[in-house]
Protein backbone atom coordinates (compact mmCIF):
# COMPACT_ATOMS: atom_id res chain seq x y z
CA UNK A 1 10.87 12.68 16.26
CA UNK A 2 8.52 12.32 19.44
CA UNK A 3 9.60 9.49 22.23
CA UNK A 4 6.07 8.29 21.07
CA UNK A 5 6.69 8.09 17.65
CA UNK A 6 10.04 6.57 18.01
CA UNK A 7 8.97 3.47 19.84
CA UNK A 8 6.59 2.82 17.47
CA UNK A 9 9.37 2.80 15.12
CA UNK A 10 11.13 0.67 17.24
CA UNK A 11 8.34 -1.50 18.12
CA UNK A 12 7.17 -2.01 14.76
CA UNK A 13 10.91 -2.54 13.28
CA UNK A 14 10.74 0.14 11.27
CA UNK A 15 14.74 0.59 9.88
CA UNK A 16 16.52 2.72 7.57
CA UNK A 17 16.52 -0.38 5.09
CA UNK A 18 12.80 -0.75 5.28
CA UNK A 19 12.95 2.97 4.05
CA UNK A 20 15.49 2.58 1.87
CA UNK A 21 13.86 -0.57 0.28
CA UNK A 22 11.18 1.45 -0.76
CA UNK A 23 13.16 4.42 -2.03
CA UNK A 24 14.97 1.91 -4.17
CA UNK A 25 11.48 1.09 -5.89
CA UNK A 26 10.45 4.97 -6.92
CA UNK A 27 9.24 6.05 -3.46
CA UNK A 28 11.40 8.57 -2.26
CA UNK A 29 9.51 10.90 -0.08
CA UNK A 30 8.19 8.01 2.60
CA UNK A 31 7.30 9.84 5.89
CA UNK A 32 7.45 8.34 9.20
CA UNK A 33 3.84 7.79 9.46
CA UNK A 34 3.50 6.16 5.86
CA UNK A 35 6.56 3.56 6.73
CA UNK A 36 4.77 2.70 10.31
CA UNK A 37 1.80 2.19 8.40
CA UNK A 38 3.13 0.14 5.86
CA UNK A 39 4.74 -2.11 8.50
CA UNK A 40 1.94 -2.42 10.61
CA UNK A 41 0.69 -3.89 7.30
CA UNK A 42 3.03 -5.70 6.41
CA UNK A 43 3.59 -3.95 3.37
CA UNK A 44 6.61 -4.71 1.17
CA UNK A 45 8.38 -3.72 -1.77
CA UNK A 46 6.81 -6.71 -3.25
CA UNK A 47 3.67 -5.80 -2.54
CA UNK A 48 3.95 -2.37 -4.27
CA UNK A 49 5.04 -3.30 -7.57
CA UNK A 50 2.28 -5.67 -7.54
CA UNK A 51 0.12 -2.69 -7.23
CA UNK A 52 1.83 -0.65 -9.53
CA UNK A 53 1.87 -3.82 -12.43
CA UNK A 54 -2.01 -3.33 -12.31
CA UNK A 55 -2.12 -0.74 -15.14
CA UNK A 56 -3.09 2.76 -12.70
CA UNK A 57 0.60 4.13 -13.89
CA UNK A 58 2.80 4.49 -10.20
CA UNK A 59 0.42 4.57 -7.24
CA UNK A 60 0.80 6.69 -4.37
CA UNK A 61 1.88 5.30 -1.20
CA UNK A 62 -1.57 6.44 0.24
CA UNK A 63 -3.48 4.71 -1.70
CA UNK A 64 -1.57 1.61 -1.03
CA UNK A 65 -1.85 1.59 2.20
CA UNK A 66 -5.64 2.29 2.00
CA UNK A 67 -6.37 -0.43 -0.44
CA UNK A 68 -4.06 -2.80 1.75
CA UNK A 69 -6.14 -1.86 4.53
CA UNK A 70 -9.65 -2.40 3.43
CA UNK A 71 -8.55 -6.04 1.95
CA UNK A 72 -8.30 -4.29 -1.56
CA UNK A 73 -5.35 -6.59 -2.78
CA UNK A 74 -4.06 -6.64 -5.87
CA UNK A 75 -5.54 -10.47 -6.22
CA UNK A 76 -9.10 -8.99 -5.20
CA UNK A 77 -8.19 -6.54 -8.18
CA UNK A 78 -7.63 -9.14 -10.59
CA UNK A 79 -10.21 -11.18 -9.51
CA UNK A 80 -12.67 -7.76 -9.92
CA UNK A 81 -11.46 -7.25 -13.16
CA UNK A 82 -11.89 -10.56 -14.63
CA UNK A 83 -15.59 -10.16 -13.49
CA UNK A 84 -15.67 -7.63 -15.87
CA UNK A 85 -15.07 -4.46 -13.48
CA UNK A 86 -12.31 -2.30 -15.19
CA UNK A 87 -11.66 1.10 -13.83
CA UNK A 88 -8.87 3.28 -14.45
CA UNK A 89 -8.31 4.16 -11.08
CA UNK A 90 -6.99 2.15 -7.33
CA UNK A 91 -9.35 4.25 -5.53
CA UNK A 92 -12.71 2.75 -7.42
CA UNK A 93 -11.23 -0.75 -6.44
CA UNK A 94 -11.19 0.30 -2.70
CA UNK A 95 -14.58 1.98 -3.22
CA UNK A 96 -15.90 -0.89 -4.91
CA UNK A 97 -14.80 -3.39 -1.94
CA UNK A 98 -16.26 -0.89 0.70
CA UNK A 99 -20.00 -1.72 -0.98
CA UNK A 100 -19.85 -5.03 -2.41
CA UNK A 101 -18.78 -8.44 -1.16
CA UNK A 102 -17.26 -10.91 -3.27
């Protein structure tokens, strides 16, 4: 692990437990770039399985982290399919937030 990399770890608070917490909900593979990224974002176990409770099967920790960051939450999900917008994947969500504003 680079000095660089490692303060960002430590700046960020980025533990064995916040690993861990993650591997105890089905990701087991996280790398160090995916858990900064999910801290910076304040992205939880919670979070997650609120994701994954939206019917795409287990989502990948990419996606995740790109739908967290374009403000593609699974509320905005809901809300989209309510509206009548039901797709059978995450990435359409984060597509469909990228051209339209609700």
């Amino acid at each position: 692990v680079s000095v660089q990399k490692s303060l960002g770890l430590k700046a960020l608070n980025v533990t064995p437990e916040f690993i861990k917490s993650f591997q105890d909900v089905g990701y087991k593979n996280i790398s160090l770039d995916d858990a900064v990224s999910m801290k910076a974002q304040h992205i939880t176990p919670t979070v997650v399985k609120e994701y994954n409770e939206l019917g795409f099967g287990k989502v990948s920790m990419q996606e995740i982290i790109s739908a967290k960051a374009t403000g593609t939450t699974p509320a905005y999900i809901k809300g989209m399919m309510d509206k009548g917008h039901k797709f059978s994947s995450l990435q359409k969500y984060i597509t469909l937030k990228a051209v339209i504003e609700d």
